[in-house]
C-alpha atoms as a PDB file:
ATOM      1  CA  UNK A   1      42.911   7.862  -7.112  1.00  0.00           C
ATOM      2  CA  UNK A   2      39.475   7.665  -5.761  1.00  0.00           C
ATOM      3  CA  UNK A   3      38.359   8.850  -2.471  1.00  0.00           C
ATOM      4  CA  UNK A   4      35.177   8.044  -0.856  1.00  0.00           C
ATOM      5  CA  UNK A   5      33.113  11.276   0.930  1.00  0.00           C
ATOM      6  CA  UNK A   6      31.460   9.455   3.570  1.00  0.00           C
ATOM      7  CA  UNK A   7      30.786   5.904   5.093  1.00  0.00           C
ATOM      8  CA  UNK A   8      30.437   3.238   2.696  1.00  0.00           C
ATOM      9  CA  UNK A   9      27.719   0.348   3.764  1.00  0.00           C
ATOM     10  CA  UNK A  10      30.555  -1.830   5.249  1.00  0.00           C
ATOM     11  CA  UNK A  11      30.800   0.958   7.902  1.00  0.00           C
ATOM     12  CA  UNK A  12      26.425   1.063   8.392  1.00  0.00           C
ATOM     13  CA  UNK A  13      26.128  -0.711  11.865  1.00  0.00           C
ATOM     14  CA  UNK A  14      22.864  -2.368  13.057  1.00  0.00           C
ATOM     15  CA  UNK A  15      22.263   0.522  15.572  1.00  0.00           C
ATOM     16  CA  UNK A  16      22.530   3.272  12.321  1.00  0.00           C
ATOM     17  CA  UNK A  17      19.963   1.016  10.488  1.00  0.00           C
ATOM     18  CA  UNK A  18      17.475   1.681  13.845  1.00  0.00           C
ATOM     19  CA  UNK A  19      18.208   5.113  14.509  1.00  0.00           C
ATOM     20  CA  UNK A  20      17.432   5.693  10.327  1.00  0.00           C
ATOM     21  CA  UNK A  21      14.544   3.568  10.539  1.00  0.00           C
ATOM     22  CA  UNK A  22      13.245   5.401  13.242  1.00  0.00           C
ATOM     23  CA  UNK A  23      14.215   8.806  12.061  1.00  0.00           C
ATOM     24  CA  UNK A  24      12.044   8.439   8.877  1.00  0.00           C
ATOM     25  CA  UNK A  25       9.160   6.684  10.833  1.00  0.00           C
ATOM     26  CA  UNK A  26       9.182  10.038  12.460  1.00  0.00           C
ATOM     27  CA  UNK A  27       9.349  12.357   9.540  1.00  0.00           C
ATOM     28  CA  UNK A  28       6.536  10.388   7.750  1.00  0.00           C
ATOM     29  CA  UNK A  29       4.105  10.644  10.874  1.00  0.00           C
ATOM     30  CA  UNK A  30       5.230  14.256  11.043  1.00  0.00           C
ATOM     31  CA  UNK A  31       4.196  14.302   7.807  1.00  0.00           C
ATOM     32  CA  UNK A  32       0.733  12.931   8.056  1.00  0.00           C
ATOM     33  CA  UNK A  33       0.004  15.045  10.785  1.00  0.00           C
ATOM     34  CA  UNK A  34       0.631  18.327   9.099  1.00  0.00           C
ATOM     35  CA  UNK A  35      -0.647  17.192   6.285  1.00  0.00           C
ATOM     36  CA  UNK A  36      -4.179  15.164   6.241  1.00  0.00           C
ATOM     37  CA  UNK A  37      -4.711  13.060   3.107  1.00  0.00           C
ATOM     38  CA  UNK A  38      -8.388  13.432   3.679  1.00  0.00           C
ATOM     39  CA  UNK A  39     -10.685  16.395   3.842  1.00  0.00           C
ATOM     40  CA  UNK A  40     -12.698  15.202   6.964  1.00  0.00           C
ATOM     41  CA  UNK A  41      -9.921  15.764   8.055  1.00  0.00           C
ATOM     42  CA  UNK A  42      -9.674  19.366   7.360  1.00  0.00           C
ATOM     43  CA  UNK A  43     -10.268  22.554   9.817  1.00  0.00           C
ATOM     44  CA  UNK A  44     -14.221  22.792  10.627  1.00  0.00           C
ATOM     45  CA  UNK A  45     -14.954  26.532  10.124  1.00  0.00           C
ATOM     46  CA  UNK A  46     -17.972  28.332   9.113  1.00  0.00           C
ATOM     47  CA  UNK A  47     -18.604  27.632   5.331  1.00  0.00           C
ATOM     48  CA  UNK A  48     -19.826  30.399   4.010  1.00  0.00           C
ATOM     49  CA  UNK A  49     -22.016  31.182   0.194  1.00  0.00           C
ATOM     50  CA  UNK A  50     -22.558  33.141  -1.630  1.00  0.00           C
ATOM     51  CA  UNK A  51     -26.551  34.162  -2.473  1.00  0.00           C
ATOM     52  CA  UNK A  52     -27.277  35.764  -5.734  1.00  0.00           C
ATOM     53  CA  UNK A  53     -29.169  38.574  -5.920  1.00  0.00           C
ATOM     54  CA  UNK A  54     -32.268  39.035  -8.229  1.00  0.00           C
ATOM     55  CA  UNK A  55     -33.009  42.579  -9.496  1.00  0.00           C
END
């Protein structure tokens, strides 16, 4: 005999669709904030080079 760990999608009510939906909206924004695609985006600190030296 087969048991089942967990609900099956018969038990998935309209208000778990919306709280799922909205928990992943969350974690991809999350996401996107920590993470920037693009480097504009990125932290503006001094960039600094290096200068050869000629001898």
């Amino acid at each position: 005999m087969t048991r089942r760990i967990g609900p099956s999608l018969k038990d998935f009510t309209r208000r778990d669709v919306l709280a799922s939906s909205a928990l992943t909206a969350v974690l991809f924004i999350a996401a996107l904030l920590l993470f920037p695609a693009s480097h504009e985006a990125e932290g503006k600190g001094p960039q600094v080079t290096a200068q050869a030296t000629s001898r």
